[in-house]
N, C-alpha and C. Protein backbone atom coordinates (compact mmCIF):
# COMPACT_ATOMS: atom_id res chain seq x y z
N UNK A 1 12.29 189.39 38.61
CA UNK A 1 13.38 188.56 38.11
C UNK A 1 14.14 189.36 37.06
N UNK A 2 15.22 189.28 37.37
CA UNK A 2 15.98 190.00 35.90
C UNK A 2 16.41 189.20 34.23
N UNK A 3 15.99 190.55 33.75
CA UNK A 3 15.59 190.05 32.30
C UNK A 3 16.84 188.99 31.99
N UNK A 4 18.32 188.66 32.50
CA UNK A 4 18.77 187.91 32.21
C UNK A 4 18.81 186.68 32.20
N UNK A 5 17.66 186.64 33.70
CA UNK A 5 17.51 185.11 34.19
C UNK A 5 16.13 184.26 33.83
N UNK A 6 15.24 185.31 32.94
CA UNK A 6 14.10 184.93 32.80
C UNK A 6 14.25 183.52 31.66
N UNK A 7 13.12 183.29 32.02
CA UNK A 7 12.59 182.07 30.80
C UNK A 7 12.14 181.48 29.35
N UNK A 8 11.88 182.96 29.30
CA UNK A 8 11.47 182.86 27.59
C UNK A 8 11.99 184.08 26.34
N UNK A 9 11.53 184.07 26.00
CA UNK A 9 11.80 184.98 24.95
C UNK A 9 10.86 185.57 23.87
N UNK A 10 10.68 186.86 23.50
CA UNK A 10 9.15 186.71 22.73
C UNK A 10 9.00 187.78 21.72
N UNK A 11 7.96 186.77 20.95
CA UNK A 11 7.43 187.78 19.35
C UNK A 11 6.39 188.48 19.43
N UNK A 12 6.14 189.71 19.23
CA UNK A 12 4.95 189.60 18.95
C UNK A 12 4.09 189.86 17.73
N UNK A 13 2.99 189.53 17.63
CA UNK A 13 2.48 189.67 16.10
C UNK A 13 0.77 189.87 15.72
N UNK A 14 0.20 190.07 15.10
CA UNK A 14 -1.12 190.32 14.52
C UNK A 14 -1.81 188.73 15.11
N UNK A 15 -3.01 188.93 15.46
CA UNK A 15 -3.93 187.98 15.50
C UNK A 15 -4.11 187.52 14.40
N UNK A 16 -4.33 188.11 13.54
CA UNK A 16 -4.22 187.67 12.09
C UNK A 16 -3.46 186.81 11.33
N UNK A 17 -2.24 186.84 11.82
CA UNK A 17 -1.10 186.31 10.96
C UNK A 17 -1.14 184.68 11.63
N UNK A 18 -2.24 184.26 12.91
CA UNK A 18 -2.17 182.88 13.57
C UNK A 18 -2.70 182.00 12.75
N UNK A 19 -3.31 182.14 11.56
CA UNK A 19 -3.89 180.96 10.92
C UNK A 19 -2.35 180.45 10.46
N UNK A 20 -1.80 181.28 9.29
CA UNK A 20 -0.57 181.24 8.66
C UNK A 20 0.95 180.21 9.67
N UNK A 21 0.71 180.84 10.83
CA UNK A 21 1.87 180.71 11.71
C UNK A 21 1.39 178.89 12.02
N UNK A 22 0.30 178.65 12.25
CA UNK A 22 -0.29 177.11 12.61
C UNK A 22 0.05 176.70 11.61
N UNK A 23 -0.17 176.98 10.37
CA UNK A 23 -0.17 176.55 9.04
C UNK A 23 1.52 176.22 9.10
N UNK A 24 2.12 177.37 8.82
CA UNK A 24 3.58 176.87 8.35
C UNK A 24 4.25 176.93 9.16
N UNK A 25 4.09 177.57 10.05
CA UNK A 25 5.22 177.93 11.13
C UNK A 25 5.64 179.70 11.17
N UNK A 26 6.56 179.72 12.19
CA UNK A 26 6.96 181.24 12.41
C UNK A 26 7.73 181.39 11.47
N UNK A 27 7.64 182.10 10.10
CA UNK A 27 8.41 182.76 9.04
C UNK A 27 9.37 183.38 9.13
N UNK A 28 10.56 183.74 8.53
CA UNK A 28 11.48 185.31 8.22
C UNK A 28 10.74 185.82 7.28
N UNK A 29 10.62 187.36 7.32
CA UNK A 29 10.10 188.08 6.76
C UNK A 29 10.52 187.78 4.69
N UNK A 30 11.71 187.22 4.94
CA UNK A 30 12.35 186.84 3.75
C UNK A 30 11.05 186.26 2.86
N UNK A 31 10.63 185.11 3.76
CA UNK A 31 10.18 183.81 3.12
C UNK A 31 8.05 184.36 3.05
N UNK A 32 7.87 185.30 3.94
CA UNK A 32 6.89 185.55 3.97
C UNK A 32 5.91 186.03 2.57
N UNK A 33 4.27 185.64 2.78
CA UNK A 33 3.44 186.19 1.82
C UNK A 33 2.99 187.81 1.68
N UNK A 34 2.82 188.38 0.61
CA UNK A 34 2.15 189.67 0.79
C UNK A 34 1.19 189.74 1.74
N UNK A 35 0.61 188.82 1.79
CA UNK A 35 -1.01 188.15 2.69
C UNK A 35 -1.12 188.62 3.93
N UNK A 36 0.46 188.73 4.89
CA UNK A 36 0.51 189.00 6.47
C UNK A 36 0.45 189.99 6.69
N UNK A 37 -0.24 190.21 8.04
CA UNK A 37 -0.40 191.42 8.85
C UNK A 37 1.30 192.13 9.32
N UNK A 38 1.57 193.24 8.61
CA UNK A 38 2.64 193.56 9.33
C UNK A 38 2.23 194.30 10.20
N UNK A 39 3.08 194.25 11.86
CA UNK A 39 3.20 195.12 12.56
C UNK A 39 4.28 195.96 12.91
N UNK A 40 5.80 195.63 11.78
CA UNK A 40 6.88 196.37 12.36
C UNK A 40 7.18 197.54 11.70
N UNK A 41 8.20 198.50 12.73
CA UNK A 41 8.44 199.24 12.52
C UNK A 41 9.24 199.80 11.22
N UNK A 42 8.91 200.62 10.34
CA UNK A 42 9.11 200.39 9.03
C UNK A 42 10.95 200.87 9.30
N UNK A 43 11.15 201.83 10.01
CA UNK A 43 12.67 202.04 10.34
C UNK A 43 13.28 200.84 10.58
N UNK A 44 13.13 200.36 11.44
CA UNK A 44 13.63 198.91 11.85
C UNK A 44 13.67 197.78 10.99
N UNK A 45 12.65 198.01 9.42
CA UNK A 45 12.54 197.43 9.17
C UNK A 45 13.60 197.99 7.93
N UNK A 46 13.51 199.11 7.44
CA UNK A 46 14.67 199.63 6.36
C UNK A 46 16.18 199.39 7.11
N UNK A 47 16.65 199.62 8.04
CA UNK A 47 17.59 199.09 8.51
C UNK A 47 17.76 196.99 8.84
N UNK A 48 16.89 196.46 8.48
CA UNK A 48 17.44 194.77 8.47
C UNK A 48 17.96 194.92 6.75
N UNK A 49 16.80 195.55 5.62
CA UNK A 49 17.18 195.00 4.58
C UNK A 49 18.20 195.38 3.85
N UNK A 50 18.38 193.95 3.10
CA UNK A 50 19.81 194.03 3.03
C UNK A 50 20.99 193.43 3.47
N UNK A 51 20.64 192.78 4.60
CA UNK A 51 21.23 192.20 6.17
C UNK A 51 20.99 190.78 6.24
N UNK A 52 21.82 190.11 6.51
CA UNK A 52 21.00 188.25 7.01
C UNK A 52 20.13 188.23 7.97
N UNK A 53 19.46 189.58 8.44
CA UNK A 53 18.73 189.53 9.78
C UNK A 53 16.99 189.20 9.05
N UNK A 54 16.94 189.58 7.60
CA UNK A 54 15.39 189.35 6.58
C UNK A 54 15.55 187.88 6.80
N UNK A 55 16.97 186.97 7.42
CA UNK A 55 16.23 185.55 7.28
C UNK A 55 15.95 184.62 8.79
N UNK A 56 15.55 185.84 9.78
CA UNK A 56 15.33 185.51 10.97
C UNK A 56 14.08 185.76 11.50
N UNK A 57 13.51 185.34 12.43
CA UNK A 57 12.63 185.79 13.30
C UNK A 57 12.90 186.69 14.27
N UNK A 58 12.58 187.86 14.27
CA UNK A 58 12.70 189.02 15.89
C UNK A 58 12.21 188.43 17.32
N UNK A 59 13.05 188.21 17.69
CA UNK A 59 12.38 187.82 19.49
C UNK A 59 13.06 189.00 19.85
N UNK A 60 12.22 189.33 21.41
CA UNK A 60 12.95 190.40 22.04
C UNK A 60 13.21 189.44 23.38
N UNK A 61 13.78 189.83 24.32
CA UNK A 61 14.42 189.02 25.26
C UNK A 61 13.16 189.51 26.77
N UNK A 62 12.15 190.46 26.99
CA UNK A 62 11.29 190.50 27.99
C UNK A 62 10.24 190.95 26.73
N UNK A 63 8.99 191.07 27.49
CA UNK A 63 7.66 191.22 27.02
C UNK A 63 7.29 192.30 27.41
N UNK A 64 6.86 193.51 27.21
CA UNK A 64 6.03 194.98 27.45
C UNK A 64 7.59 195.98 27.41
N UNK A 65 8.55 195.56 26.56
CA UNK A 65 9.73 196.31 25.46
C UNK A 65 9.25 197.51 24.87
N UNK A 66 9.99 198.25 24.68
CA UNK A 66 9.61 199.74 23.87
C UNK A 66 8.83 199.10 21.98
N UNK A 67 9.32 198.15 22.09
CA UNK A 67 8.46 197.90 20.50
C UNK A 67 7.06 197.10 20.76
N UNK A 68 6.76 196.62 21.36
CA UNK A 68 5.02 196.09 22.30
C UNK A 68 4.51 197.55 22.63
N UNK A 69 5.43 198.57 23.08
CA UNK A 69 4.43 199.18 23.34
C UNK A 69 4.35 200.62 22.24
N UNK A 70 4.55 200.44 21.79
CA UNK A 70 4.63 201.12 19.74
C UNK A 70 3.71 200.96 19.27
N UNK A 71 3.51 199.35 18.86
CA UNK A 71 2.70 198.39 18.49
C UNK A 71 1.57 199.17 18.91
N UNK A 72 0.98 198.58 20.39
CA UNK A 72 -0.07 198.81 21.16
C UNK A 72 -0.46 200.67 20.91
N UNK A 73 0.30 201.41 20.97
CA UNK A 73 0.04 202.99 20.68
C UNK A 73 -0.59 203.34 19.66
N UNK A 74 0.24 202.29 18.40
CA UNK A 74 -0.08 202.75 16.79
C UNK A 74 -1.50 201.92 16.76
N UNK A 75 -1.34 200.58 16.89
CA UNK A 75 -2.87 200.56 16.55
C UNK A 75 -3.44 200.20 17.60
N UNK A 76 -3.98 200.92 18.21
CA UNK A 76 -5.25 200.97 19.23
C UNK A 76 -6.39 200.16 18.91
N UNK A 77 -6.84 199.02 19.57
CA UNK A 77 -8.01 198.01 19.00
C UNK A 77 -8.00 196.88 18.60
N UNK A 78 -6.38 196.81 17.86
CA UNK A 78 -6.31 195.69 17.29
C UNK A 78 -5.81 194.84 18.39
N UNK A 79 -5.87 193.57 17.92
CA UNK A 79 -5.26 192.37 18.84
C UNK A 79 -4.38 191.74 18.23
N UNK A 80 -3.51 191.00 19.52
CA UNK A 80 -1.69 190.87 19.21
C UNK A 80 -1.69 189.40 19.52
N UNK A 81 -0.84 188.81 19.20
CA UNK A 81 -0.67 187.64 20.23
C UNK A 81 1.22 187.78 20.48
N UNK A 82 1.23 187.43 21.56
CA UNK A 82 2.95 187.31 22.14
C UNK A 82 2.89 185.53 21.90
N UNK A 83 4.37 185.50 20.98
CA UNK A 83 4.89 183.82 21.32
C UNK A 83 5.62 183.68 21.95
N UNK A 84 6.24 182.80 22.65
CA UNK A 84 6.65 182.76 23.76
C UNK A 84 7.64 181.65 23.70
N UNK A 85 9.10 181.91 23.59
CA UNK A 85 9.58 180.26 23.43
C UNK A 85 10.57 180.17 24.53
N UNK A 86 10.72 178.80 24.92
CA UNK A 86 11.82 178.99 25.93
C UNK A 86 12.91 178.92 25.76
N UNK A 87 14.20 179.89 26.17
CA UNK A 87 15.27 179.98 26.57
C UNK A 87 16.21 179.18 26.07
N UNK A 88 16.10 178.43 26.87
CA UNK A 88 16.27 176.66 26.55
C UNK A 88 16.41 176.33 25.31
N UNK A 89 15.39 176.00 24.61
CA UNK A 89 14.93 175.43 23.13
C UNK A 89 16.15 176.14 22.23
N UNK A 90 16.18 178.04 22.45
CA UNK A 90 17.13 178.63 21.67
C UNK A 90 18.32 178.45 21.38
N UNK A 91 18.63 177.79 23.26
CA UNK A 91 20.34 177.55 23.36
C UNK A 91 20.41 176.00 22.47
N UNK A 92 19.67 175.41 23.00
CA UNK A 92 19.61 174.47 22.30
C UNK A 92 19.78 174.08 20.72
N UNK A 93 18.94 174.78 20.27
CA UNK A 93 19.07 174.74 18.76
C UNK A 93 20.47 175.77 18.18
N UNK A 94 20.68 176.88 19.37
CA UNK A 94 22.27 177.74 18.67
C UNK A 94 21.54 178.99 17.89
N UNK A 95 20.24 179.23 18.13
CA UNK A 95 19.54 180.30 17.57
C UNK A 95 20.54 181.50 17.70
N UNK A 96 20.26 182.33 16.64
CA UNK A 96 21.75 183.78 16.55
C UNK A 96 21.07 184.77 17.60
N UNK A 97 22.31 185.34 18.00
CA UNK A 97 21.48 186.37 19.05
C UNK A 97 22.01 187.50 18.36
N UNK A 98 21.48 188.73 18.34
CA UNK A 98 22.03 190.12 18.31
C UNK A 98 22.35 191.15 19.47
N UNK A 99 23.51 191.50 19.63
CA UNK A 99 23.53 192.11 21.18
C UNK A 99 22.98 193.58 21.60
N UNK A 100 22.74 194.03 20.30
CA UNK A 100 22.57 195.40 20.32
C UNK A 100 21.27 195.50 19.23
N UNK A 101 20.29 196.11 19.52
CA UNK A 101 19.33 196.36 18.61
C UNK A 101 19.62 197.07 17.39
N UNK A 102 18.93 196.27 15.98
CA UNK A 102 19.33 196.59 14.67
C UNK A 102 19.90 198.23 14.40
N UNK A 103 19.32 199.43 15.35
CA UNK A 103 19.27 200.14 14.90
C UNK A 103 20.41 201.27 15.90
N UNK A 104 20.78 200.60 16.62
CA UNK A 104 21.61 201.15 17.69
C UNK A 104 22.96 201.69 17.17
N UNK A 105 22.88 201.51 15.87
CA UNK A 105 24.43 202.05 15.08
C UNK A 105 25.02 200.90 14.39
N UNK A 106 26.00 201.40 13.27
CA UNK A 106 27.08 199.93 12.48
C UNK A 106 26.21 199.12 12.43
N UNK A 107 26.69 197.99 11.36
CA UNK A 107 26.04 196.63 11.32
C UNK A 107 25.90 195.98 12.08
N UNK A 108 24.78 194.97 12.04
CA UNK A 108 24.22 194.14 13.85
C UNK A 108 25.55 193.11 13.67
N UNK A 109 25.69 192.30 14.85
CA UNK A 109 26.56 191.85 14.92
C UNK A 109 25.61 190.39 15.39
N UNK A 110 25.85 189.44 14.77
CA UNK A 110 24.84 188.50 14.35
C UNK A 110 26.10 186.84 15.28
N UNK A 111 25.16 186.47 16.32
CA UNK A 111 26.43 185.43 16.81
C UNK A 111 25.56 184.64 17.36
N UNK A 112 26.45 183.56 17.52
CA UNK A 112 26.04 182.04 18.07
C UNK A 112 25.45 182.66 19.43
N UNK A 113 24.31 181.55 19.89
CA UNK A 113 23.37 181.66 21.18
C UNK A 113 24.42 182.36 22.44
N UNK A 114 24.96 181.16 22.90
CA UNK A 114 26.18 181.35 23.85
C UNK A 114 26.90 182.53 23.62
N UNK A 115 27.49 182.68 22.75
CA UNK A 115 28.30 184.26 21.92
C UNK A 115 27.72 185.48 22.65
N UNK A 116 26.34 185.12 21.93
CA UNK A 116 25.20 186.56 21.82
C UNK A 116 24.81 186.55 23.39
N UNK A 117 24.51 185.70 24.29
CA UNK A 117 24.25 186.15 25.78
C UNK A 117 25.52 186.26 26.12
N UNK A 118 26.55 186.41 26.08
CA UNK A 118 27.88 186.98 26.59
C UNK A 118 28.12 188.53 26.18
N UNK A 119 27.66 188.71 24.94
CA UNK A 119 27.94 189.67 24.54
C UNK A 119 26.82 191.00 25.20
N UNK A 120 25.61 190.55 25.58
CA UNK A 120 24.54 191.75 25.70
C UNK A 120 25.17 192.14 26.73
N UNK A 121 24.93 193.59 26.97
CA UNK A 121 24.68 194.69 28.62
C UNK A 121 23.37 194.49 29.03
N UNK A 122 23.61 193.17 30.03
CA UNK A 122 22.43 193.13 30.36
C UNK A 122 22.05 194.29 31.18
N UNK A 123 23.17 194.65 32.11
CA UNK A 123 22.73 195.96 33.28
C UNK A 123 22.04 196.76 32.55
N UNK A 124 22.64 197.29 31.18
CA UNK A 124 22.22 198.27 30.22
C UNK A 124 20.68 198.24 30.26
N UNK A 125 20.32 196.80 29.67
CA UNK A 125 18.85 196.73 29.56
C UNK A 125 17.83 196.76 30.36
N UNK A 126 18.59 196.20 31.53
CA UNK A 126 17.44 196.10 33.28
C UNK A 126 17.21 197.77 33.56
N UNK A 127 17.88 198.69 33.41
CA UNK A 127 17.55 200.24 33.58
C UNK A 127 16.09 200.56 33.27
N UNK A 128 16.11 200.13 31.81
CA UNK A 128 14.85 200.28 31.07
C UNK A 128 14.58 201.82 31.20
N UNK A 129 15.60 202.66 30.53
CA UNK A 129 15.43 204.28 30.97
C UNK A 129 15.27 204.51 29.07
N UNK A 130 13.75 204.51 28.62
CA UNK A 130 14.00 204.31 27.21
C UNK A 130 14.48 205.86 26.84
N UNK A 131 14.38 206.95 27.48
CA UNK A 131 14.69 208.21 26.50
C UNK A 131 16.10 208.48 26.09
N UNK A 132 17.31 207.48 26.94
CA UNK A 132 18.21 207.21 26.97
C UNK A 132 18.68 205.75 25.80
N UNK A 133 19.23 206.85 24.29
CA UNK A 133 19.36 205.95 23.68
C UNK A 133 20.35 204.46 23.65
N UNK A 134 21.04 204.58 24.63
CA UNK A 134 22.08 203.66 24.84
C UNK A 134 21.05 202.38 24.94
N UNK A 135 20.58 202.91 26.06
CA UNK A 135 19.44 201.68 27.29
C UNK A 135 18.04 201.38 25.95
N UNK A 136 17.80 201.75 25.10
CA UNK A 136 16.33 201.97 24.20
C UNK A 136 17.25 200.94 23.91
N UNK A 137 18.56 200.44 23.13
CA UNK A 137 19.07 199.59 21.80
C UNK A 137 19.43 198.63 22.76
């Protein structure tokens, strides 16, 4: 199925961080405790701050993405959990999309649900040719 037509959308994160997440819910890094397991990429992560993107949650739009499998490389052993939300729920609520990954150049460009799936290359992304930085962002 192509990643445009799929169903969900997804985080992924430390086994660790599931007590917290039951507890309060899925955080922005903004609002978060010293306490959590980080797993992101610290580049990715010097490029949000600063940005209204510290008051969001990261979904990626398919599951086994060049950042799952980072994750999985860097720490070997540990366990992840993927959340999984649907599609749906996002459009629904008007969740912001970004069309281009934080780090793909210029400031992200931060837009309404509808906006942000108009705006992605999806063709771009179905390639999945990661050494090719266009297709990686």
């Amino acid at each position: 199925m192509a990643i445009r037509d799929q169903q969900f959308i997804y985080h992924l994160t430390s086994i660790d961080n599931v007590p917290s997440i039951v507890r309060r819910g899925l955080l922005p890094r903004a609002h978060l405790d010293a306490g959590f397991t980080d797993i992101a990429d610290p580049e990715i992560i010097e490029g949000r701050r600063g940005e209204a993107l510290e008051q969001f949650v990261p979904f990626h739009w398919f599951a086994k993405n060049p950042f799952d499998g980072r994750v999985h490389q860097d720490r070997p052993g540990e366990r992840f959990v993927l959340i999984a939300v649907a599609r749906s729920h996002a459009r629904q609520s008007n969740w912001r999309v970004i069309p281009k990954h934080p780090l793909a150049g210029g400031a992200p460009e931060l837009l309404d649900y509808d906006a942000g799936i108009g705006a992605i290359d999806w063709d771009m992304m179905e390639r999945r040719e990661y050494r090719d930085p266009l297709c990686k962002h």
